[in-house]
Structure formats: structure tokens, C-alpha cells
PDB file of N, CA and C in Angstrom:
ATOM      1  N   UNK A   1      -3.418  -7.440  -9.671  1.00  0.00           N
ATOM      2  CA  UNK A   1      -2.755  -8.569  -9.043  1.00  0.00           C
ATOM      3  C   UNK A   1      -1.245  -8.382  -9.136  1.00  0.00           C
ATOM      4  N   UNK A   2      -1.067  -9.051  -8.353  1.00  0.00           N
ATOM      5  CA  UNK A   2       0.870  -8.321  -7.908  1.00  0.00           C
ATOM      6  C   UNK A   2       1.511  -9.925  -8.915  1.00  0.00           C
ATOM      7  N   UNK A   3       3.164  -9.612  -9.379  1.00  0.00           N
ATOM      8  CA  UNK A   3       3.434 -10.310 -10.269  1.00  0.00           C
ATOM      9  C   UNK A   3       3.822 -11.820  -8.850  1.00  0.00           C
ATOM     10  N   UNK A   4       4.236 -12.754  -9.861  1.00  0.00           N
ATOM     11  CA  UNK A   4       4.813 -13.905  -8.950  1.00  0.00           C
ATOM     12  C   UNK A   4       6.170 -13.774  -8.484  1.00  0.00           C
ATOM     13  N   UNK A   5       6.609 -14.308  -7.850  1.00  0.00           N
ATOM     14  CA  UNK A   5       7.991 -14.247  -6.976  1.00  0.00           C
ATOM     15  C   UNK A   5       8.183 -15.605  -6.328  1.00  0.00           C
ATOM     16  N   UNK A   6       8.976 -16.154  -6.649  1.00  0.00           N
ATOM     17  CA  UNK A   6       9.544 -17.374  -5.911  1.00  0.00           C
ATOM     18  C   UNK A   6      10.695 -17.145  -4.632  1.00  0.00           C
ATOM     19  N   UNK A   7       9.922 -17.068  -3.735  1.00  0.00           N
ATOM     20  CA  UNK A   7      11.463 -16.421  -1.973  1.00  0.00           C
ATOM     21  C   UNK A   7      11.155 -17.839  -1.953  1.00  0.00           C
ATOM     22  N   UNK A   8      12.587 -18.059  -1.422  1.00  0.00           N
ATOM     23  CA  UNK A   8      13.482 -18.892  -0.291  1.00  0.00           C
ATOM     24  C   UNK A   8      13.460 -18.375   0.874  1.00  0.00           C
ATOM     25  N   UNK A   9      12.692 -19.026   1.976  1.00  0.00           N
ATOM     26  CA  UNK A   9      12.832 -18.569   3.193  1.00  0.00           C
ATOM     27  C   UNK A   9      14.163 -18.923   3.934  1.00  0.00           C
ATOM     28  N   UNK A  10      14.382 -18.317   4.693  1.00  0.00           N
ATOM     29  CA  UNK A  10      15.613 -18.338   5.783  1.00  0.00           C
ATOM     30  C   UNK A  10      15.188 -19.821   6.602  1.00  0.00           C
ATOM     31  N   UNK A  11      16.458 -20.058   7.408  1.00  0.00           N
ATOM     32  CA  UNK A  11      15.900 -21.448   8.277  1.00  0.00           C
ATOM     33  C   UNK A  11      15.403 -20.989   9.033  1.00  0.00           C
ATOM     34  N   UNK A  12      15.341 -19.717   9.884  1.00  0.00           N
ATOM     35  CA  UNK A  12      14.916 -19.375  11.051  1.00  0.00           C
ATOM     36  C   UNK A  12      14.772 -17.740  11.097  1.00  0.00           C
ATOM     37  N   UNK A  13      13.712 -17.360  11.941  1.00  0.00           N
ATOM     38  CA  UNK A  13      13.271 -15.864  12.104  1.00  0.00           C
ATOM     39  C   UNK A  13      14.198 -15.015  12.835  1.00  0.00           C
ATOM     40  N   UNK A  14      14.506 -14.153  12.319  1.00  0.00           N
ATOM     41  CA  UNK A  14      15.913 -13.391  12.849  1.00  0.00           C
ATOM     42  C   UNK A  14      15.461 -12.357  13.667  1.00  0.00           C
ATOM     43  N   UNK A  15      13.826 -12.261  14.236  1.00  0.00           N
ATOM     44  CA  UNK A  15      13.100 -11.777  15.494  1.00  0.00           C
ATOM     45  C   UNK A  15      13.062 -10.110  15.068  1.00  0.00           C
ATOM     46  N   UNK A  16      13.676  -9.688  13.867  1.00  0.00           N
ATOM     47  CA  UNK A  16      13.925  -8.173  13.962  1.00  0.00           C
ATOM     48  C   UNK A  16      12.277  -7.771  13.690  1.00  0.00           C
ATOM     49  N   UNK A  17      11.731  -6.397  13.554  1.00  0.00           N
ATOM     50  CA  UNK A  17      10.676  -5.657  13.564  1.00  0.00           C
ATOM     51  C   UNK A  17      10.464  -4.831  12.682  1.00  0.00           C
ATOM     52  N   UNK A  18       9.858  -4.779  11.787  1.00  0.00           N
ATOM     53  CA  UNK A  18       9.139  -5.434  11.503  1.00  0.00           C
ATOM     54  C   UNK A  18      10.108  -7.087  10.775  1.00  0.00           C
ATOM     55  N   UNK A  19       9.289  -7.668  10.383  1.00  0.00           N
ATOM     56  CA  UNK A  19       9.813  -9.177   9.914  1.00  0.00           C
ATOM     57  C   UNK A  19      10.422  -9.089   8.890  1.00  0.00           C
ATOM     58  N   UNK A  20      11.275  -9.476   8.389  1.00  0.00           N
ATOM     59  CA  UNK A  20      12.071  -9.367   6.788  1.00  0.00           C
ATOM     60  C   UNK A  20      11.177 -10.133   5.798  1.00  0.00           C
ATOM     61  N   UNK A  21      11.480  -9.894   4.921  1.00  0.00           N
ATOM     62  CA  UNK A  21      10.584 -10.609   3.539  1.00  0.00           C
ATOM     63  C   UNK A  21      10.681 -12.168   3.352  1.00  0.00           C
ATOM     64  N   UNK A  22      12.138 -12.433   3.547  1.00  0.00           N
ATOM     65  CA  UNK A  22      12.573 -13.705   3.870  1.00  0.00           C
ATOM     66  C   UNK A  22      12.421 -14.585   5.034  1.00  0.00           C
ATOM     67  N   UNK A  23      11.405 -13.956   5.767  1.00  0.00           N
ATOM     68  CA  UNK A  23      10.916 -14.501   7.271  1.00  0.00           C
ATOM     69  C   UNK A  23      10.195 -15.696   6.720  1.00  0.00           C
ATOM     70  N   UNK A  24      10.560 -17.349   7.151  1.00  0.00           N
ATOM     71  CA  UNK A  24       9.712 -18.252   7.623  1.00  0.00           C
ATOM     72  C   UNK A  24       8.278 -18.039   7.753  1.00  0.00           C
ATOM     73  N   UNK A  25       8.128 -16.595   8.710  1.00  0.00           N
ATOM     74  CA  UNK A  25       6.629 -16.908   9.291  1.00  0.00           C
ATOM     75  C   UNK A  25       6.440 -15.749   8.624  1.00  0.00           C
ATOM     76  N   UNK A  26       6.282 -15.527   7.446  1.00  0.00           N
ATOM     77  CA  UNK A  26       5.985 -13.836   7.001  1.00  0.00           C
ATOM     78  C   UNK A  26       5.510 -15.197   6.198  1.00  0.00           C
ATOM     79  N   UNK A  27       5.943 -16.170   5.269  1.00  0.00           N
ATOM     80  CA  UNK A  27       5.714 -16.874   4.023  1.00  0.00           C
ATOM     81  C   UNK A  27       4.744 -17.756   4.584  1.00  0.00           C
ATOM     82  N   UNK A  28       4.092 -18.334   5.744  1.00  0.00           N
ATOM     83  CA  UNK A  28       3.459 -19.235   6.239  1.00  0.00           C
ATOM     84  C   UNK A  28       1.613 -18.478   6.466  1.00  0.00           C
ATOM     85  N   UNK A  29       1.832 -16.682   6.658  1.00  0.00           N
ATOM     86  CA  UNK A  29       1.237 -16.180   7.203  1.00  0.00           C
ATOM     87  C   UNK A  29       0.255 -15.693   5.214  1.00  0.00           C
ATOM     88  N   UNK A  30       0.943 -15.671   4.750  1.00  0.00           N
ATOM     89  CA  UNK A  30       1.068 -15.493   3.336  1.00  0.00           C
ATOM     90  C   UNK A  30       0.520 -16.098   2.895  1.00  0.00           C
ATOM     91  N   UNK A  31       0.917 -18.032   3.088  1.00  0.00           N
ATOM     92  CA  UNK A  31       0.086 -18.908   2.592  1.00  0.00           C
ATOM     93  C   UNK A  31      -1.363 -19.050   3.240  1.00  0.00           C
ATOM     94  N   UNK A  32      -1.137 -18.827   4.305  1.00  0.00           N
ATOM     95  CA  UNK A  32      -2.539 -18.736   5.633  1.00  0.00           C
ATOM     96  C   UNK A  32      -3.960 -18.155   4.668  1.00  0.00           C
ATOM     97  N   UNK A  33      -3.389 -17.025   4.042  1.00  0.00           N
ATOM     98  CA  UNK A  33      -3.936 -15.445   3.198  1.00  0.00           C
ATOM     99  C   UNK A  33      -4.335 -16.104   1.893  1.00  0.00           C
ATOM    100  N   UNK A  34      -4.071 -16.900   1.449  1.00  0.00           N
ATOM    101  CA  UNK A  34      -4.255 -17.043  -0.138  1.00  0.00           C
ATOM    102  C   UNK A  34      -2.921 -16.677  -0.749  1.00  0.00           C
ATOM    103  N   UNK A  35      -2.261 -15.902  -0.124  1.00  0.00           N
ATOM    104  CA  UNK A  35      -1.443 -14.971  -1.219  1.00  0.00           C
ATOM    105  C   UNK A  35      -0.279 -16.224  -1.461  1.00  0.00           C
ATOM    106  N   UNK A  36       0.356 -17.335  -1.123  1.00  0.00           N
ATOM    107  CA  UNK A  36       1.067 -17.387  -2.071  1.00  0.00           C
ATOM    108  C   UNK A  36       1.560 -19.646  -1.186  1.00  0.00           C
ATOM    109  N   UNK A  37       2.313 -20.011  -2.039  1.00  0.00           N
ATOM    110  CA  UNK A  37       1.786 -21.560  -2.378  1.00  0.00           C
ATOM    111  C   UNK A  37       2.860 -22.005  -2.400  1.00  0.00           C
ATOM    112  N   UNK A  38       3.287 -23.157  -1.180  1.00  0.00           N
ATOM    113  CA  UNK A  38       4.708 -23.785  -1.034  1.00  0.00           C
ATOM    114  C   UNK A  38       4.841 -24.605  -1.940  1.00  0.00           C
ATOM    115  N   UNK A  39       5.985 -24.667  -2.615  1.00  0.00           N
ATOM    116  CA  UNK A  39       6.852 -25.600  -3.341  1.00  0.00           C
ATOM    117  C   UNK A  39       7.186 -26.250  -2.892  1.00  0.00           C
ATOM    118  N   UNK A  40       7.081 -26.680  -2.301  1.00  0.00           N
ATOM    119  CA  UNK A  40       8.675 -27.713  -0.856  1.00  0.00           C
ATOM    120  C   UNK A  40       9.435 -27.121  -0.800  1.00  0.00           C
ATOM    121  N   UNK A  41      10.026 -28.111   0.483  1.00  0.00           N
ATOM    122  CA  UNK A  41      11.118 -27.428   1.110  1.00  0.00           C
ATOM    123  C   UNK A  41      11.040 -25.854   1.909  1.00  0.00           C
ATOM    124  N   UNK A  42      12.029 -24.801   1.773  1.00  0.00           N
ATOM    125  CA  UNK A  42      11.532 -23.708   2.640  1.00  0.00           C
ATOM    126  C   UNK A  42      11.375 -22.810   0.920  1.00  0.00           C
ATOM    127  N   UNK A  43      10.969 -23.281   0.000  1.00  0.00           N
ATOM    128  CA  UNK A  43      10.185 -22.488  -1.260  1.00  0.00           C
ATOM    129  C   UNK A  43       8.907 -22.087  -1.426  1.00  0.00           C
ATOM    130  N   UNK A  44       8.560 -20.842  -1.710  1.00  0.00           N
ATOM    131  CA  UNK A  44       7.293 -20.358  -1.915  1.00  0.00           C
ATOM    132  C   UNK A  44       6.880 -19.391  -3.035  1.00  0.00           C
ATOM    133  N   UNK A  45       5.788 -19.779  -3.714  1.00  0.00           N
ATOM    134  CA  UNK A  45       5.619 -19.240  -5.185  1.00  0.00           C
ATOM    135  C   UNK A  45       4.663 -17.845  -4.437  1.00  0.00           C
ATOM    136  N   UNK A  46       4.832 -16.816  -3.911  1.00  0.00           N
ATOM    137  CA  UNK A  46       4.328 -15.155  -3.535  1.00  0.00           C
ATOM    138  C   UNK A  46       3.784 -14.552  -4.759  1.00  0.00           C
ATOM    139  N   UNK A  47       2.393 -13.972  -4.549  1.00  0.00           N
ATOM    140  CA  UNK A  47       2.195 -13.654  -5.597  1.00  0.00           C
ATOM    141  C   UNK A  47       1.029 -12.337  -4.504  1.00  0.00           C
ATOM    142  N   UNK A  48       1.477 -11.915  -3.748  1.00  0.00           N
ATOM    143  CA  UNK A  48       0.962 -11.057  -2.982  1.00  0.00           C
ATOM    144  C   UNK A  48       0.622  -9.469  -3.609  1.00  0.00           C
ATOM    145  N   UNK A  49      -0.447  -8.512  -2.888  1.00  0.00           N
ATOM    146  CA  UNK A  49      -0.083  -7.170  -3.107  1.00  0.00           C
ATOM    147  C   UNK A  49       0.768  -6.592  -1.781  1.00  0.00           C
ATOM    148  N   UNK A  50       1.192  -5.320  -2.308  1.00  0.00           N
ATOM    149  CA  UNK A  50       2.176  -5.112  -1.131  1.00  0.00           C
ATOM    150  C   UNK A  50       1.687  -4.555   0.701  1.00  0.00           C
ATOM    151  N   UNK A  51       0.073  -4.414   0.222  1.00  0.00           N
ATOM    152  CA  UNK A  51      -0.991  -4.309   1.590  1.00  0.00           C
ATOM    153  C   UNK A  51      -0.683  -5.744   2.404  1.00  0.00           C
ATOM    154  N   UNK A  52      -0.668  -6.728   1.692  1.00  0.00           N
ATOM    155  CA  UNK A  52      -1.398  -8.018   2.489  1.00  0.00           C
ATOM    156  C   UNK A  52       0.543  -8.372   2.822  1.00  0.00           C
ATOM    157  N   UNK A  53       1.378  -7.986   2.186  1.00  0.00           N
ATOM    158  CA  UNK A  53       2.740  -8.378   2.251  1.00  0.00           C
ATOM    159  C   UNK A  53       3.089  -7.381   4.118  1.00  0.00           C
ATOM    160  N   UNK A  54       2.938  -6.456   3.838  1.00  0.00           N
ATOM    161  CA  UNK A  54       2.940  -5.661   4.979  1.00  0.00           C
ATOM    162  C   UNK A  54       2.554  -5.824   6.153  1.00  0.00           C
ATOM    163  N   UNK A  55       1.413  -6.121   6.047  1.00  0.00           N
ATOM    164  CA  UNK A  55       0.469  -7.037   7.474  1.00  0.00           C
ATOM    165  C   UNK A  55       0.918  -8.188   7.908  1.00  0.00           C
ATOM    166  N   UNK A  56       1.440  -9.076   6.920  1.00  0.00           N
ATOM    167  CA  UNK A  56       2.079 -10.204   7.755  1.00  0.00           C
ATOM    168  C   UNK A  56       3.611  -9.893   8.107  1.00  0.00           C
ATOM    169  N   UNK A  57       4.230  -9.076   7.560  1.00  0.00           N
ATOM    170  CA  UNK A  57       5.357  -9.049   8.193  1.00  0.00           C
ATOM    171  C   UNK A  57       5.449  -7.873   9.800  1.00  0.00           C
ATOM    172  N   UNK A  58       4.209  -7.706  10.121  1.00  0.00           N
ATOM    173  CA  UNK A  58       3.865  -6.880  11.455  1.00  0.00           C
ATOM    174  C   UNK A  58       4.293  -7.999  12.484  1.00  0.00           C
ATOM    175  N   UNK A  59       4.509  -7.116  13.441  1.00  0.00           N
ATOM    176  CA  UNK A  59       4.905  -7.554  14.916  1.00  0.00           C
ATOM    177  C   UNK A  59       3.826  -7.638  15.448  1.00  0.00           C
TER     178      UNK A  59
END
């Protein structure tokens, strides 16, 4: 199991390719997965491996 990580997402997706780590919809796609559990606000407790981290940040 991959360790925890608390990201702050960005306000908005900066459209680049693949998605940055700090992507909005990389952290939504994440929570979608199991892999990781909003705090409020644009906070998220990630506790991903770096397979399932990869796939959501795909185009």
C-alpha cells in the first residue's frame, strides 16, 4: 500500500497531457477509485499506488 499524501488541488485543470498531480480531476477520478478521500474544500487525503495514480492522470 502506497504511503498517505494530503494534495491541494489547483482551482482549475491546466488541460496539459498527461494531467498534473495537482489536477482537480486527477483527485476526483482517485476518489471515484477508492484511492483517496476529500477533506473539504479542494483537499484530499491520496493514498494511491503509482499504477492507479497514472491512469487517472491519462488523457
Amino acid at each position: 500500500m502506497a504511503a498517505v499524501r494530503t494534495v491541494r488541488t489547483k482551482k482549475r485543470c491546466c488541460k496539459s497531457g498527461p494531467r498534473c498531480k495537482r489536477c482537480p480531476v486527477v483527485a476526483k477520478r482517485l476518489v471515484k477509485q477508492g484511492h483517496a478521500v476529500p477533506l473539504g474544500g479542494r483537499t484530499f487525503e491520496v493514498r494511491a499506488p503509482k499504477r492507479a495514480v497514472k491512469l487517472a492522470r491519462k488523457r
